[in-house]
PDB file of N, CA and C in Angstrom:
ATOM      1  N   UNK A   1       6.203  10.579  11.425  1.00  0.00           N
ATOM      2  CA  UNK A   1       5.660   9.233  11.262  1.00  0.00           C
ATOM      3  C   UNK A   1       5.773   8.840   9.789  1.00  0.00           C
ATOM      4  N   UNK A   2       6.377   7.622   9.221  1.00  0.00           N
ATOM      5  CA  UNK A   2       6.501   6.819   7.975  1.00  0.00           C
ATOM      6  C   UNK A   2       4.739   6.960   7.686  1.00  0.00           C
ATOM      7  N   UNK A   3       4.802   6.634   5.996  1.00  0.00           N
ATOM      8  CA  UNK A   3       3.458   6.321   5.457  1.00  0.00           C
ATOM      9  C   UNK A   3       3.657   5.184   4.841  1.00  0.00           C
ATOM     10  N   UNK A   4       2.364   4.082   4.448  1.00  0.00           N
ATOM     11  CA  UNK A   4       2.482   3.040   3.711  1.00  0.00           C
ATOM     12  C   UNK A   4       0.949   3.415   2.794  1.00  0.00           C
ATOM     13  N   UNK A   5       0.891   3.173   1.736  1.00  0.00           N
ATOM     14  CA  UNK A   5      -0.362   2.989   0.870  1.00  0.00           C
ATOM     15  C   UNK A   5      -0.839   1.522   0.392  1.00  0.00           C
ATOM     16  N   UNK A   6      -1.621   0.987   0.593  1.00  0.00           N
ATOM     17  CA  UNK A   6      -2.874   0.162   0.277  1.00  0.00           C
ATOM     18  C   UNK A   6      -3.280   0.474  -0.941  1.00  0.00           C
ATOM     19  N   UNK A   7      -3.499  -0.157  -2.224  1.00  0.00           N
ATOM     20  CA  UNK A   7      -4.027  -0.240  -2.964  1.00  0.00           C
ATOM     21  C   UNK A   7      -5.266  -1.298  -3.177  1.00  0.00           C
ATOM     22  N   UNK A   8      -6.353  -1.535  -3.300  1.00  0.00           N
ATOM     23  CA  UNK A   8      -7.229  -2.033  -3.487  1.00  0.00           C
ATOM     24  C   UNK A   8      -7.201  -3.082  -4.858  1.00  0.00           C
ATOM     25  N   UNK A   9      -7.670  -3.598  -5.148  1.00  0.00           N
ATOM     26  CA  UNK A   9      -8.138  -4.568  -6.573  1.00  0.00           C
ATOM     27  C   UNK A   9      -8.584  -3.360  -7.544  1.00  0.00           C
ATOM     28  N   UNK A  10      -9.779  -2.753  -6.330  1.00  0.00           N
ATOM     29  CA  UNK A  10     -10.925  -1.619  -7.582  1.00  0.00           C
ATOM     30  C   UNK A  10      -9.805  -0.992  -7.095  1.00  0.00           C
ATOM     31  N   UNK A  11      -8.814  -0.236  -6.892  1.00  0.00           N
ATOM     32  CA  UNK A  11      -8.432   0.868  -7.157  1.00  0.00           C
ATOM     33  C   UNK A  11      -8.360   2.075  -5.977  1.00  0.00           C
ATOM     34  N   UNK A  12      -8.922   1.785  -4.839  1.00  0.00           N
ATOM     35  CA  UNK A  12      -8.862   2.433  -3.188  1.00  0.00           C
ATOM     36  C   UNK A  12      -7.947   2.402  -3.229  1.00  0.00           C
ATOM     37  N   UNK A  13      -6.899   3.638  -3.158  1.00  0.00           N
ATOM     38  CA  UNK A  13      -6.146   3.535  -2.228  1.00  0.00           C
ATOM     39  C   UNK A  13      -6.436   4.268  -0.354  1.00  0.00           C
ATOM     40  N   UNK A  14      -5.336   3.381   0.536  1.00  0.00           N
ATOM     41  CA  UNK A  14      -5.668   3.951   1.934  1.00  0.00           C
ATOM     42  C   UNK A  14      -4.153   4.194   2.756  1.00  0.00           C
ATOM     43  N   UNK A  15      -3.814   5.208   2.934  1.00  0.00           N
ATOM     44  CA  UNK A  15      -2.852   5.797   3.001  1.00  0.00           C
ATOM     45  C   UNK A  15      -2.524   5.917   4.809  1.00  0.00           C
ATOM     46  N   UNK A  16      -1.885   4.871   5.272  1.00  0.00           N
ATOM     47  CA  UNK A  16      -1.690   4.959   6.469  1.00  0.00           C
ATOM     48  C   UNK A  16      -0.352   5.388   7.127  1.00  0.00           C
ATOM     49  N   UNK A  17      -0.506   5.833   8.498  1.00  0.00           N
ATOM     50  CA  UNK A  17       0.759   5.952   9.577  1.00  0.00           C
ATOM     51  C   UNK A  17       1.608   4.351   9.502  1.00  0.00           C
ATOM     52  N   UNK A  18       2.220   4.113   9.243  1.00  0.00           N
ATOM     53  CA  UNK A  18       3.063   3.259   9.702  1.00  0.00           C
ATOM     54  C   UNK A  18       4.698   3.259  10.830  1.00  0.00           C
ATOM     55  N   UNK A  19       4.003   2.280  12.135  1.00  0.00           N
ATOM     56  CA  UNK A  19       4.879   2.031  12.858  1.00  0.00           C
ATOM     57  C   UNK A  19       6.617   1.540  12.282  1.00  0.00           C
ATOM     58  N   UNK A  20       7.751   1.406  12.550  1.00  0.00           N
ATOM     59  CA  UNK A  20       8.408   0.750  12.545  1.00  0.00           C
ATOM     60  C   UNK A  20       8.612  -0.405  13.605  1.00  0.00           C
ATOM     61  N   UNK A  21       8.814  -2.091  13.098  1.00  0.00           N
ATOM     62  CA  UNK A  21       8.572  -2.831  13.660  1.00  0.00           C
ATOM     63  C   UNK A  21       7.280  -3.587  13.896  1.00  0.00           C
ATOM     64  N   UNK A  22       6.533  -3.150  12.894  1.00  0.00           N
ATOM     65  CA  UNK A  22       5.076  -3.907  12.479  1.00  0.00           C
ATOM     66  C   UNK A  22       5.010  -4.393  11.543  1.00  0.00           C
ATOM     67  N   UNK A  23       4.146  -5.269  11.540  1.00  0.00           N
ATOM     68  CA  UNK A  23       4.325  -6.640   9.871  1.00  0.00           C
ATOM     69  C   UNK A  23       3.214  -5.484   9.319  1.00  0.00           C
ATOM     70  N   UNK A  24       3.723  -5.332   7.741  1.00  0.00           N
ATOM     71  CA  UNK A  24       2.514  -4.615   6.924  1.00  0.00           C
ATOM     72  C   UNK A  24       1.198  -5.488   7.137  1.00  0.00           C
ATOM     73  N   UNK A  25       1.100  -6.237   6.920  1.00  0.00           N
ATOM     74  CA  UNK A  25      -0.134  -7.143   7.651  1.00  0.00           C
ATOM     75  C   UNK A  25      -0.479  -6.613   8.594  1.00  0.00           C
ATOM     76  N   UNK A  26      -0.085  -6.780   9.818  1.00  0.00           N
ATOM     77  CA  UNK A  26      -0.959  -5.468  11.122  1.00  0.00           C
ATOM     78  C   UNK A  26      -0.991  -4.246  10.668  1.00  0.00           C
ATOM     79  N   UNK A  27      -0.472  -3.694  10.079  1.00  0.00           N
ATOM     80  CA  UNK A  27      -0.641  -2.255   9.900  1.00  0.00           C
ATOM     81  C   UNK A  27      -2.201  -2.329   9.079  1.00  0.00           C
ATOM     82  N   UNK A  28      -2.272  -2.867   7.860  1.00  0.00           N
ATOM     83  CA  UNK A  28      -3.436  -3.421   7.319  1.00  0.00           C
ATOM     84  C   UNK A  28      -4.901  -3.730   7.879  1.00  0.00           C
ATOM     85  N   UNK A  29      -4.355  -4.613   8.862  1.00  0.00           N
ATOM     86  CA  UNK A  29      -5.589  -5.185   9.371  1.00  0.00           C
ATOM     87  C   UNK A  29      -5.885  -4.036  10.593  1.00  0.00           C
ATOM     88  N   UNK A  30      -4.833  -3.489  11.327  1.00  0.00           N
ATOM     89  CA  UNK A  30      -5.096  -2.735  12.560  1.00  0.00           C
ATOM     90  C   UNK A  30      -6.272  -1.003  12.111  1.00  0.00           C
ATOM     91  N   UNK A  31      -6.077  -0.763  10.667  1.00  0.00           N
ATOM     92  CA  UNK A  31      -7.101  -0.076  10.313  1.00  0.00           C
ATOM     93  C   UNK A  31      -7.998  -0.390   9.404  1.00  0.00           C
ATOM     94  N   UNK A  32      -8.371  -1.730   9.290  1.00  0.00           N
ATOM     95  CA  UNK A  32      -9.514  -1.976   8.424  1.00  0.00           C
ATOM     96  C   UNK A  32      -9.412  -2.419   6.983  1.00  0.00           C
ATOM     97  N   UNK A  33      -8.126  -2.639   5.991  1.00  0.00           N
ATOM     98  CA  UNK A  33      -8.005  -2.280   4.979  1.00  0.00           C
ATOM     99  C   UNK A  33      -8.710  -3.674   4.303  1.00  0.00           C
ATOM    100  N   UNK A  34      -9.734  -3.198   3.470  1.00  0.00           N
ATOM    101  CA  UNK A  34     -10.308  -4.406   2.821  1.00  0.00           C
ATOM    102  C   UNK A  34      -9.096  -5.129   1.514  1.00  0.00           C
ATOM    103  N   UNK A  35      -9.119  -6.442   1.946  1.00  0.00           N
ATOM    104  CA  UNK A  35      -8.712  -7.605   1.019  1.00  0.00           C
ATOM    105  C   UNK A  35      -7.269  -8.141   1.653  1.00  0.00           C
ATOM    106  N   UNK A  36      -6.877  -7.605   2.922  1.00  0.00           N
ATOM    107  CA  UNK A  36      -6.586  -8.536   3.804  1.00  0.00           C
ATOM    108  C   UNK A  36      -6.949  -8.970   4.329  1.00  0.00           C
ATOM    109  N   UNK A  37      -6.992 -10.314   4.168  1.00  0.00           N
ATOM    110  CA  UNK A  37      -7.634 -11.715   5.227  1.00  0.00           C
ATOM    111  C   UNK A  37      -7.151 -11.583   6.742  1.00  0.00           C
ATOM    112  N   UNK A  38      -5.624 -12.157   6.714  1.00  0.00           N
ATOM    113  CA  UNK A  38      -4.987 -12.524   7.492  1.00  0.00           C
ATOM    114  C   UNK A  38      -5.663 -13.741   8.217  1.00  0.00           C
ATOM    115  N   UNK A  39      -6.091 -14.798   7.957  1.00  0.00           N
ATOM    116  CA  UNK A  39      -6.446 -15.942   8.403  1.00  0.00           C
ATOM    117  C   UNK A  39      -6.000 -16.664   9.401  1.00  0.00           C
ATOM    118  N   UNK A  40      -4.746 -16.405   9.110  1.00  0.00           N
ATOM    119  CA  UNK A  40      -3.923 -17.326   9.978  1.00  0.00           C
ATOM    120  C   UNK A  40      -2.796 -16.585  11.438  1.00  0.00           C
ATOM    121  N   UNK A  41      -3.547 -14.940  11.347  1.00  0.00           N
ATOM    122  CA  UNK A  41      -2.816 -13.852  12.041  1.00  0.00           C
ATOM    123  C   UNK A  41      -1.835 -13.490  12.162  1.00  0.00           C
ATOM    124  N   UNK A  42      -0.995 -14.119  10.729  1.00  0.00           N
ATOM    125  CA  UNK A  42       0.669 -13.325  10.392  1.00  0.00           C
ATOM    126  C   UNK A  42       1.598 -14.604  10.493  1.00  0.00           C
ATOM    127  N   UNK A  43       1.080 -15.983  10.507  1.00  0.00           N
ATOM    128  CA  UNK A  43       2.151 -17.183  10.652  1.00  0.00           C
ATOM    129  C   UNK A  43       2.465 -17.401   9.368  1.00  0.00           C
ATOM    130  N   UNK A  44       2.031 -16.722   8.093  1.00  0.00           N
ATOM    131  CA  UNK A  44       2.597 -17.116   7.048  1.00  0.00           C
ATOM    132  C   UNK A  44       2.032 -18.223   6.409  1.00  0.00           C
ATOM    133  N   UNK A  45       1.444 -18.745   6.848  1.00  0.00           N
ATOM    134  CA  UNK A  45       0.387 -20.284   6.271  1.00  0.00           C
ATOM    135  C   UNK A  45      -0.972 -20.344   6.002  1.00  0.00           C
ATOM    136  N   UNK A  46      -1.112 -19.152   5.416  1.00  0.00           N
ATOM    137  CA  UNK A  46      -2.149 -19.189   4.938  1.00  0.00           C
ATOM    138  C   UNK A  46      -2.510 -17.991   3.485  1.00  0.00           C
ATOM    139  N   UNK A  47      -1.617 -17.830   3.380  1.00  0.00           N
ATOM    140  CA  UNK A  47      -1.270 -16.992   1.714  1.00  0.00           C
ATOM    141  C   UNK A  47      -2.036 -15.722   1.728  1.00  0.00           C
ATOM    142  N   UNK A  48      -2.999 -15.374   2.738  1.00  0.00           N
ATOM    143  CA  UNK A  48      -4.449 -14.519   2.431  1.00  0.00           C
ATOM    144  C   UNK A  48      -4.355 -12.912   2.940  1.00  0.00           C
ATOM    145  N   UNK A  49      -2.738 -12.937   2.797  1.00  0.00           N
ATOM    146  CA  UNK A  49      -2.347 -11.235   3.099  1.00  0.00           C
ATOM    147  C   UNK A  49      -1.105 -11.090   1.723  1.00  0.00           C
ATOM    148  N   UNK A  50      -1.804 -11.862   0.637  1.00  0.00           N
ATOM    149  CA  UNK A  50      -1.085 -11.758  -0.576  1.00  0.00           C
ATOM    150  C   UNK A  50      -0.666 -10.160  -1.492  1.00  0.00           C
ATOM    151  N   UNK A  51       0.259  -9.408  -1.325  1.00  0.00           N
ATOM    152  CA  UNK A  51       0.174  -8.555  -1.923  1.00  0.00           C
ATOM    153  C   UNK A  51       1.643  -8.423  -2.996  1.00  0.00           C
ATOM    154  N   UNK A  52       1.280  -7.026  -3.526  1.00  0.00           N
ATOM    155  CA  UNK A  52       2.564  -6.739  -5.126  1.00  0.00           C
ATOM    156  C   UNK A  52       3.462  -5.852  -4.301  1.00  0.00           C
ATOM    157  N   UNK A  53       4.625  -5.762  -4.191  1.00  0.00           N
ATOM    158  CA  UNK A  53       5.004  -4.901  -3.740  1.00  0.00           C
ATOM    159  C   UNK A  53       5.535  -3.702  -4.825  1.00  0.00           C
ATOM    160  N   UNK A  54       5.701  -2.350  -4.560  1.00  0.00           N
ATOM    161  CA  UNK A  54       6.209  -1.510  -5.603  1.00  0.00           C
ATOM    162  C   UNK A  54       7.585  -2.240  -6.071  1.00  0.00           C
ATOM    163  N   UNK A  55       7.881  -1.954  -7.329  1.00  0.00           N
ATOM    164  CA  UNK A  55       9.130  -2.681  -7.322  1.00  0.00           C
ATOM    165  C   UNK A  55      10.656  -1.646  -6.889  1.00  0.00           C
ATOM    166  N   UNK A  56      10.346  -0.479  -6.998  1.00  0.00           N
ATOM    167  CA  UNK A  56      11.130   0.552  -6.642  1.00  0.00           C
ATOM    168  C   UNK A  56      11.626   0.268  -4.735  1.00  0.00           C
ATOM    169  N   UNK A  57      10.855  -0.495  -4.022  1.00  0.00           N
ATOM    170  CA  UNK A  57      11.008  -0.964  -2.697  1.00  0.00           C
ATOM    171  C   UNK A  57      11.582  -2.487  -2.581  1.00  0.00           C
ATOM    172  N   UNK A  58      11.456  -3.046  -3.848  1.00  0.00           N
ATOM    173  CA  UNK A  58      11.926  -4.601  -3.667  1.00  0.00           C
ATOM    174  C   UNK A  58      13.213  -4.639  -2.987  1.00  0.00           C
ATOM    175  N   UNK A  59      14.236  -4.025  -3.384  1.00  0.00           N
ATOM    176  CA  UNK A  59      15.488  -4.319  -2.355  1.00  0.00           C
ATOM    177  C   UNK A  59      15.407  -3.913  -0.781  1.00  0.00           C
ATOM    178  N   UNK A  60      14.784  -3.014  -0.493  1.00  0.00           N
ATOM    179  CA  UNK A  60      14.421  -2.849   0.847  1.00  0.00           C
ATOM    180  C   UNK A  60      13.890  -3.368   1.613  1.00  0.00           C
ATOM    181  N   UNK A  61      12.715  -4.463   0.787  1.00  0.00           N
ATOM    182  CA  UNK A  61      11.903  -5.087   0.896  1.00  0.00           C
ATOM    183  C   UNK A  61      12.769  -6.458   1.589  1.00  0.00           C
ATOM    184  N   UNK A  62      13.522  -7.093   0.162  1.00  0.00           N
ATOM    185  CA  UNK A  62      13.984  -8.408   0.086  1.00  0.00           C
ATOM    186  C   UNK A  62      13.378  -9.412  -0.341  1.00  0.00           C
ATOM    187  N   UNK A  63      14.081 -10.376  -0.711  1.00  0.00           N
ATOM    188  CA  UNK A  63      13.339 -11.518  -0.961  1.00  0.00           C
ATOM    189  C   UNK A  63      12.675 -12.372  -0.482  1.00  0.00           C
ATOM    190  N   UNK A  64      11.624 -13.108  -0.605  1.00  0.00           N
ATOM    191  CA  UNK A  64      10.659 -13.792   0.594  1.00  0.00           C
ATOM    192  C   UNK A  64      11.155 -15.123   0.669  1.00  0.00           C
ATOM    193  N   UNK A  65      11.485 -15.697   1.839  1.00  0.00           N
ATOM    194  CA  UNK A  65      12.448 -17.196   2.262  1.00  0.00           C
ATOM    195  C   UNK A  65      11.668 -17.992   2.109  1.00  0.00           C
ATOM    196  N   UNK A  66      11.859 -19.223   2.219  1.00  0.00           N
ATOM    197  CA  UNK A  66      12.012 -20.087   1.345  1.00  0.00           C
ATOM    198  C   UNK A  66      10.295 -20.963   2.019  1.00  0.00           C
ATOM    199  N   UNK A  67       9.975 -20.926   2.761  1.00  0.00           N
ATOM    200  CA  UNK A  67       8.017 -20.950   3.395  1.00  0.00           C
ATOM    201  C   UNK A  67       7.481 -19.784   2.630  1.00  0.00           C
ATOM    202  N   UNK A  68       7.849 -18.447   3.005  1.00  0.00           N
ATOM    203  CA  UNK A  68       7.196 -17.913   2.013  1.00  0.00           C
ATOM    204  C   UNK A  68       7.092 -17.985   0.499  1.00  0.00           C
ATOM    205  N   UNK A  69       7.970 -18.619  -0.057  1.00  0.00           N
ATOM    206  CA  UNK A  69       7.829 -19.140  -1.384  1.00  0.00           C
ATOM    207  C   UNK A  69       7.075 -19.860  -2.132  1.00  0.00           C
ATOM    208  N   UNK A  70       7.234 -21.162  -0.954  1.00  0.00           N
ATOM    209  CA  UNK A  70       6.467 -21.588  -1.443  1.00  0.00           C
ATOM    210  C   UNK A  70       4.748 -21.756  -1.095  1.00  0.00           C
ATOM    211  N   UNK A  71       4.535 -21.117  -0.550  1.00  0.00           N
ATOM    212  CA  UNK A  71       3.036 -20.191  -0.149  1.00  0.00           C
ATOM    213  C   UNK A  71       2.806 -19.483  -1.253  1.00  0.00           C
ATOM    214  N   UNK A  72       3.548 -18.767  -2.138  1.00  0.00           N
ATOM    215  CA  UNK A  72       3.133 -17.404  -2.715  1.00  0.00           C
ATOM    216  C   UNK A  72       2.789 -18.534  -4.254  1.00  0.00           C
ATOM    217  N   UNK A  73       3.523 -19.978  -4.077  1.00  0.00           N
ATOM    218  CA  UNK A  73       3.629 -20.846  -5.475  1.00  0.00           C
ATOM    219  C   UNK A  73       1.899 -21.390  -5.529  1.00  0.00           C
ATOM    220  N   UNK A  74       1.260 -21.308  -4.304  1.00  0.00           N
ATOM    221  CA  UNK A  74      -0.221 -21.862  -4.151  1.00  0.00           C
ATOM    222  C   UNK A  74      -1.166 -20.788  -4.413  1.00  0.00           C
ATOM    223  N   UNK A  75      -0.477 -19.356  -4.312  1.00  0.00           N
ATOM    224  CA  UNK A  75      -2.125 -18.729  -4.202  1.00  0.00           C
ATOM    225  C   UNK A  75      -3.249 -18.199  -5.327  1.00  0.00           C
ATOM    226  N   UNK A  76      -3.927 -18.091  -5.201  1.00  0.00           N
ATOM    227  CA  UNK A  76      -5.364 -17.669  -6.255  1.00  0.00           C
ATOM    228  C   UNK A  76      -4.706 -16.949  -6.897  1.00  0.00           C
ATOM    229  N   UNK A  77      -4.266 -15.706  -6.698  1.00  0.00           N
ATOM    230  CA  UNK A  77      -4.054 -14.703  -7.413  1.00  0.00           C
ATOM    231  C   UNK A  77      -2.681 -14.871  -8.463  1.00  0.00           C
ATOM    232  N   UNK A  78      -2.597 -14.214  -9.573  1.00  0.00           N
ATOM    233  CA  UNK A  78      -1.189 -14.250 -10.144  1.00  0.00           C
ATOM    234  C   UNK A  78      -0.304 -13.945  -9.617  1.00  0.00           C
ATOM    235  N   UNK A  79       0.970 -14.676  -9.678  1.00  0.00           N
ATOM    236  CA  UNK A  79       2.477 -14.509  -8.695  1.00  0.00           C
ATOM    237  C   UNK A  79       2.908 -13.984  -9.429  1.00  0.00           C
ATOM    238  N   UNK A  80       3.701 -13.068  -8.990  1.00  0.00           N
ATOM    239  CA  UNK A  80       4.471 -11.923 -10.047  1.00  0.00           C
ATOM    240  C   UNK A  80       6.081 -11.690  -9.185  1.00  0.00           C
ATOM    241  N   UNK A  81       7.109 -11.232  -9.745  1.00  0.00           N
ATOM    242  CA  UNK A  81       8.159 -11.039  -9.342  1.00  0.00           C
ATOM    243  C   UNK A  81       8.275 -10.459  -7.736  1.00  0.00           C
ATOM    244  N   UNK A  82       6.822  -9.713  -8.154  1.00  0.00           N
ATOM    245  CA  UNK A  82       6.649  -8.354  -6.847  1.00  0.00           C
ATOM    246  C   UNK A  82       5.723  -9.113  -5.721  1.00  0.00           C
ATOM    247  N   UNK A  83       5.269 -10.469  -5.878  1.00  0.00           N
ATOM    248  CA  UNK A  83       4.460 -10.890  -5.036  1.00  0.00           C
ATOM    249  C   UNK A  83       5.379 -11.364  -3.721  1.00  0.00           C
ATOM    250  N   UNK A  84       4.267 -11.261  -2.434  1.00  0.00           N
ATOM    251  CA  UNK A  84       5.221 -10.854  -1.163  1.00  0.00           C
ATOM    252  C   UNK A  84       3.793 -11.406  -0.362  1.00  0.00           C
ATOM    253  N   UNK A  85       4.045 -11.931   1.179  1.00  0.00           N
ATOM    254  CA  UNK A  85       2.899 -12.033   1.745  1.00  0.00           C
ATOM    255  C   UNK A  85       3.041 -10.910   2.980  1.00  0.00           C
ATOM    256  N   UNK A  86       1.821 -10.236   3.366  1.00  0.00           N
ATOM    257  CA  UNK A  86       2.148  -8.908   3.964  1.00  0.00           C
ATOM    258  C   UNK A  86       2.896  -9.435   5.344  1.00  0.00           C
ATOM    259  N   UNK A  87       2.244 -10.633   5.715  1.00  0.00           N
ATOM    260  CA  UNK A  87       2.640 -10.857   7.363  1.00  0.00           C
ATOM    261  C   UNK A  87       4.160 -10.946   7.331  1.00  0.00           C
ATOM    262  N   UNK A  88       4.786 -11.456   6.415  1.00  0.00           N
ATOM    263  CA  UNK A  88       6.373 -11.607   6.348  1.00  0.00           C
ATOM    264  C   UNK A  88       6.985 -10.200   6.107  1.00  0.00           C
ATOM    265  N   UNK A  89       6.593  -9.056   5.999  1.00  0.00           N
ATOM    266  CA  UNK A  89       7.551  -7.952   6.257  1.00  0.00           C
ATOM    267  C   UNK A  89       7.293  -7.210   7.067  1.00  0.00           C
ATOM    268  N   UNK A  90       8.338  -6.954   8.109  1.00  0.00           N
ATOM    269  CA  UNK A  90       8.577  -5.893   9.038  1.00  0.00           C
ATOM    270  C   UNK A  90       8.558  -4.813   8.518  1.00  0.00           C
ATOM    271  N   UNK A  91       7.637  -3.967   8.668  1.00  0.00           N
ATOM    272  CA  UNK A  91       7.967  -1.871   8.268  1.00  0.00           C
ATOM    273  C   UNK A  91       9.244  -1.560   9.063  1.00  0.00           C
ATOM    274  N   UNK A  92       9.700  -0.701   8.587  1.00  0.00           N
ATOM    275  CA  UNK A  92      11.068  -0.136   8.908  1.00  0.00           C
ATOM    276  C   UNK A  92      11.120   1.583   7.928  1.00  0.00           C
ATOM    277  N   UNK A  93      11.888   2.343   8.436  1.00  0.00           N
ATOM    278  CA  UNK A  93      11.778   3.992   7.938  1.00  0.00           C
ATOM    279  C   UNK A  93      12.545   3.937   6.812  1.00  0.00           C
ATOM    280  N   UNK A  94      13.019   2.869   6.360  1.00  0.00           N
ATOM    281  CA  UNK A  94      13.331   2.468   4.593  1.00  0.00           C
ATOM    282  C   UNK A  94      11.936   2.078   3.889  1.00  0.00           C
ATOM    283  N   UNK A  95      11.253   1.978   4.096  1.00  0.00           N
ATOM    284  CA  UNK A  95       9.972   1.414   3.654  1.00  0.00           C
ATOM    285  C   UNK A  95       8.821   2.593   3.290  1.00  0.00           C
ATOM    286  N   UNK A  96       9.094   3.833   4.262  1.00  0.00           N
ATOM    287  CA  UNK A  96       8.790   4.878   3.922  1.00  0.00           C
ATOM    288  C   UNK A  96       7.648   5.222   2.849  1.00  0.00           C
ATOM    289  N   UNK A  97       6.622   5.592   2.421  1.00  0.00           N
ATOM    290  CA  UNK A  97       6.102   5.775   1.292  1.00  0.00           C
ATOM    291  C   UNK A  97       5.755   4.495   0.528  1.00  0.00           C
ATOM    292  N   UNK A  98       5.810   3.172   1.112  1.00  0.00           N
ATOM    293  CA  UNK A  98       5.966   2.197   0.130  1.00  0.00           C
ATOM    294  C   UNK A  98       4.254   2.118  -0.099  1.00  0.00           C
ATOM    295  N   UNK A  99       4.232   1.627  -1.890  1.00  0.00           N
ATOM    296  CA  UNK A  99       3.162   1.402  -2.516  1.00  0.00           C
ATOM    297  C   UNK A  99       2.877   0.139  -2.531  1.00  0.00           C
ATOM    298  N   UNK A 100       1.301  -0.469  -1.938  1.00  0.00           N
ATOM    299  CA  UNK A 100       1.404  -2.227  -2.320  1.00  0.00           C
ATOM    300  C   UNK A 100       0.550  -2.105  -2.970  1.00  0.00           C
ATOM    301  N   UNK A 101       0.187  -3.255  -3.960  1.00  0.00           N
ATOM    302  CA  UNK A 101      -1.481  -3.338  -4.740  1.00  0.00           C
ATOM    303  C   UNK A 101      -1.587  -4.359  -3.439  1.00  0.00           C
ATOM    304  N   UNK A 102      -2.875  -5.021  -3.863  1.00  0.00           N
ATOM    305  CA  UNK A 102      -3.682  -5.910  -2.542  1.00  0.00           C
ATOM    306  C   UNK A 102      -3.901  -6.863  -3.968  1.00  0.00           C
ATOM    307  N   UNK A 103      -3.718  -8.293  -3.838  1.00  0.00           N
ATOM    308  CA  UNK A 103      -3.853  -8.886  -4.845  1.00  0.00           C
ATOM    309  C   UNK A 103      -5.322  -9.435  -5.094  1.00  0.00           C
ATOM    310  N   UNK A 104      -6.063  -9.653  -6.145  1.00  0.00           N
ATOM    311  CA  UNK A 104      -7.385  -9.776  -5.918  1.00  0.00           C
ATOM    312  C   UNK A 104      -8.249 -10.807  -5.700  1.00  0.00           C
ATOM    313  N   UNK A 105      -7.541 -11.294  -5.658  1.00  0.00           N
ATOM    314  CA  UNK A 105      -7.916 -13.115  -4.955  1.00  0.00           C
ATOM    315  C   UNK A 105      -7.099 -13.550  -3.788  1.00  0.00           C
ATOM    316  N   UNK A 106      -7.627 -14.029  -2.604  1.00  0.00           N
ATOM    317  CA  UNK A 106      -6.668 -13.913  -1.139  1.00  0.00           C
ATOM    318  C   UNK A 106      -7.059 -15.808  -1.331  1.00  0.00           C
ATOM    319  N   UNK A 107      -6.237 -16.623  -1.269  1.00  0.00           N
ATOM    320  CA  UNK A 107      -6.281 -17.808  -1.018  1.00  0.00           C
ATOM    321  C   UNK A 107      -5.785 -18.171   0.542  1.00  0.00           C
TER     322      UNK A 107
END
């Protein structure tokens, strides 16, 4: 089974099983991880599964299209190169080990 880590604001990390073929967003929310919202349950319109991604995963990752963009241009928290909204990525066994922070303001 793949792992994904959760990083917290304070500094939790939570180190889960990850499926392939699940939005890091469900993986998140399906065990509890505090400072995902998910408001809007993964449609992308609502910014509040805002996270950093490691940057060592960004190409695996990809770049976030062009709704997610401009979502990530509205939210509370600082946008950074690495900012990503969780519901827009599929886990996949390239993703493996991937590190997110949780950004600390969920708009």
């Amino acid at each position: 089974m793949s792992t994904i880590q959760f990083v917290t604001p304070q500094g939790e990390a939570h180190t889960l099983e990850a499926e392939p073929g699940t939005s890091v967003m469900e993986i998140a929310v399906q065990d509890g991880v505090p400072g995902i919202v998910a408001e809007c349950g993964g449609a992308g319109a609502c910014a509040t599964c805002h996270i950093y991604i490691d940057p060592e995963y960004a190409d695996r990752v990809g770049p976030p299209g062009d709704l997610e963009d401009d979502m990530l241009d509205g939210t509370m928290a600082e946008r950074r190169n690495t900012s990503r909204l969780a519901c827009q990525i599929e886990y996949h066994h390239g993703l493996d080990g991937l590190r997110i922070e949780i950004a600390p303001e969920q708009s």
